[in-house]
Protein backbone atom coordinates (compact mmCIF):
# COMPACT_ATOMS: atom_id res chain seq x y z
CA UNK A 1 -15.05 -54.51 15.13
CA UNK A 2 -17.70 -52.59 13.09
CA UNK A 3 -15.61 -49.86 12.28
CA UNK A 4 -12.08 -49.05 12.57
CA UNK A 5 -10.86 -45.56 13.80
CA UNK A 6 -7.87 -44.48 12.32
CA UNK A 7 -5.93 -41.01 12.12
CA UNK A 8 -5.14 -39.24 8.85
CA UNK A 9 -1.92 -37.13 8.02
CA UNK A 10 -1.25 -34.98 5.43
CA UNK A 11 2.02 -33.41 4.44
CA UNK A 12 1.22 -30.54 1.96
CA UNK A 13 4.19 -29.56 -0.01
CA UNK A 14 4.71 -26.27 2.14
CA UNK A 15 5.54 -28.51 5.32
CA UNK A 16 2.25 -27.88 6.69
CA UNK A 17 0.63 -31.10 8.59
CA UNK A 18 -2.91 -31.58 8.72
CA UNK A 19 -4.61 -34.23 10.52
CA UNK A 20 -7.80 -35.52 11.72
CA UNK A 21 -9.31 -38.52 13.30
CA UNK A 22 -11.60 -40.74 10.71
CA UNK A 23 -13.86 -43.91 11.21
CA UNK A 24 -13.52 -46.52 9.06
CA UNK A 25 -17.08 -47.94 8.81
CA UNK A 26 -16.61 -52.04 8.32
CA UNK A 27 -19.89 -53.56 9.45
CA UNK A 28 -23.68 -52.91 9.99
CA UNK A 29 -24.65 -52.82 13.59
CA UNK A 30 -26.22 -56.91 12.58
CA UNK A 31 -22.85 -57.70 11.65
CA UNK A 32 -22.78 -57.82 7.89
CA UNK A 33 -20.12 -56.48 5.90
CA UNK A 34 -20.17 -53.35 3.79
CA UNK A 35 -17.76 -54.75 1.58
CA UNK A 36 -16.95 -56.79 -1.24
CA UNK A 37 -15.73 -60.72 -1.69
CA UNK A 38 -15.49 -64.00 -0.63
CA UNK A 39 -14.93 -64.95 2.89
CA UNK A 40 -12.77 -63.10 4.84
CA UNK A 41 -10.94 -61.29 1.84
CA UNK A 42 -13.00 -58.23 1.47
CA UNK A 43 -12.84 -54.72 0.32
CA UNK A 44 -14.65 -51.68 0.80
CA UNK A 45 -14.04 -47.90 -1.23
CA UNK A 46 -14.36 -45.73 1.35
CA UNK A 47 -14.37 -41.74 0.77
CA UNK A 48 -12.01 -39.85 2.72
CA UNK A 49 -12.31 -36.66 1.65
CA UNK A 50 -14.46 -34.67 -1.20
CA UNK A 51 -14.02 -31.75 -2.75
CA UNK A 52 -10.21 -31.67 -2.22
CA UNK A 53 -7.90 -29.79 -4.32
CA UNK A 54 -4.12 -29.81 -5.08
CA UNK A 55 -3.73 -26.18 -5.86
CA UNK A 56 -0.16 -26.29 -5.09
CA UNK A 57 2.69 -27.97 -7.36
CA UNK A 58 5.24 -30.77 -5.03
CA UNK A 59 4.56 -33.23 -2.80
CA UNK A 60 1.78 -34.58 -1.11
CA UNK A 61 1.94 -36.92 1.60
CA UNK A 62 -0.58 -39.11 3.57
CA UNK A 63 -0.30 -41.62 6.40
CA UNK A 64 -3.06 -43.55 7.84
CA UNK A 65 -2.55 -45.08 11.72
CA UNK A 66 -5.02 -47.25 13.36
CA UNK A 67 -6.35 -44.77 16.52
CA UNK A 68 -7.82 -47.95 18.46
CA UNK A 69 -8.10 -49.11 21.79
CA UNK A 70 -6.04 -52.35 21.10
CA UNK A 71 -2.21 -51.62 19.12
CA UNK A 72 -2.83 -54.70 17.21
CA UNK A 73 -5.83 -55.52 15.18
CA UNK A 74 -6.16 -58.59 13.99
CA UNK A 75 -8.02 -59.54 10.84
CA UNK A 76 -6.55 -56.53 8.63
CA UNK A 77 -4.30 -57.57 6.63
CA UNK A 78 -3.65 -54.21 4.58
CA UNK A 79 -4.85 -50.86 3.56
CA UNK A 80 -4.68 -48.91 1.00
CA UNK A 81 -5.20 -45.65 -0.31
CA UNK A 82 -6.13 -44.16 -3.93
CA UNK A 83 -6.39 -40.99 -5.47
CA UNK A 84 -9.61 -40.14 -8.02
CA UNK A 85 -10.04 -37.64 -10.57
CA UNK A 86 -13.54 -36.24 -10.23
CA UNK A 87 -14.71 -33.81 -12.19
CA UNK A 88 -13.69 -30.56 -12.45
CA UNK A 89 -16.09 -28.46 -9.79
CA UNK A 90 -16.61 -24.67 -10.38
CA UNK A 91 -15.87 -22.05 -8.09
CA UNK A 92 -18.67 -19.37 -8.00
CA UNK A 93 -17.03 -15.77 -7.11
């Protein structure tokens, strides 16, 4: 597969679910990998989202689900998800 398209949820802490479909992007149309390692262990940062903010205080949650043709896709072992601090943007008013 040269990308993997996947759905993302998010919970804000009002209740409120927001999701969106996303595409994973894996491979180069030639086949090489955009990620990192040896062999088949690789990994890849990919950016989900920019310019988010967490305005409100609680709970935040997220779920990623594969959104393929195929319900089992083999070769992925795992997936993970991380938070990063950027730096503080600015609002103009």
């Amino acid at each position: 597969f040269q990308n993997l398209y996947t759905r993302i949820q998010t919970i804000l802490p009002s209740g409120k679910s927001l999701s969106k479909p996303l595409s994973l992007e894996l491979f180069t149309p030639s086949g090489k990998s955009y990620g990192e390692g040896a062999g088949a262990a690789q990994h890849r940062l990919i950016t989900l989202q920019e310019n988010i903010r967490f305005d409100t205080p609680g709970d935040y949650t997220f779920s990623l689900t594969q959104f393929m043709r195929k319900d089992s896709i083999s070769g992925i072992r795992s997936i993970s998800l991380m938070l990063d601090r950027s730096k503080q943007v600015s609002r103009k008013k």
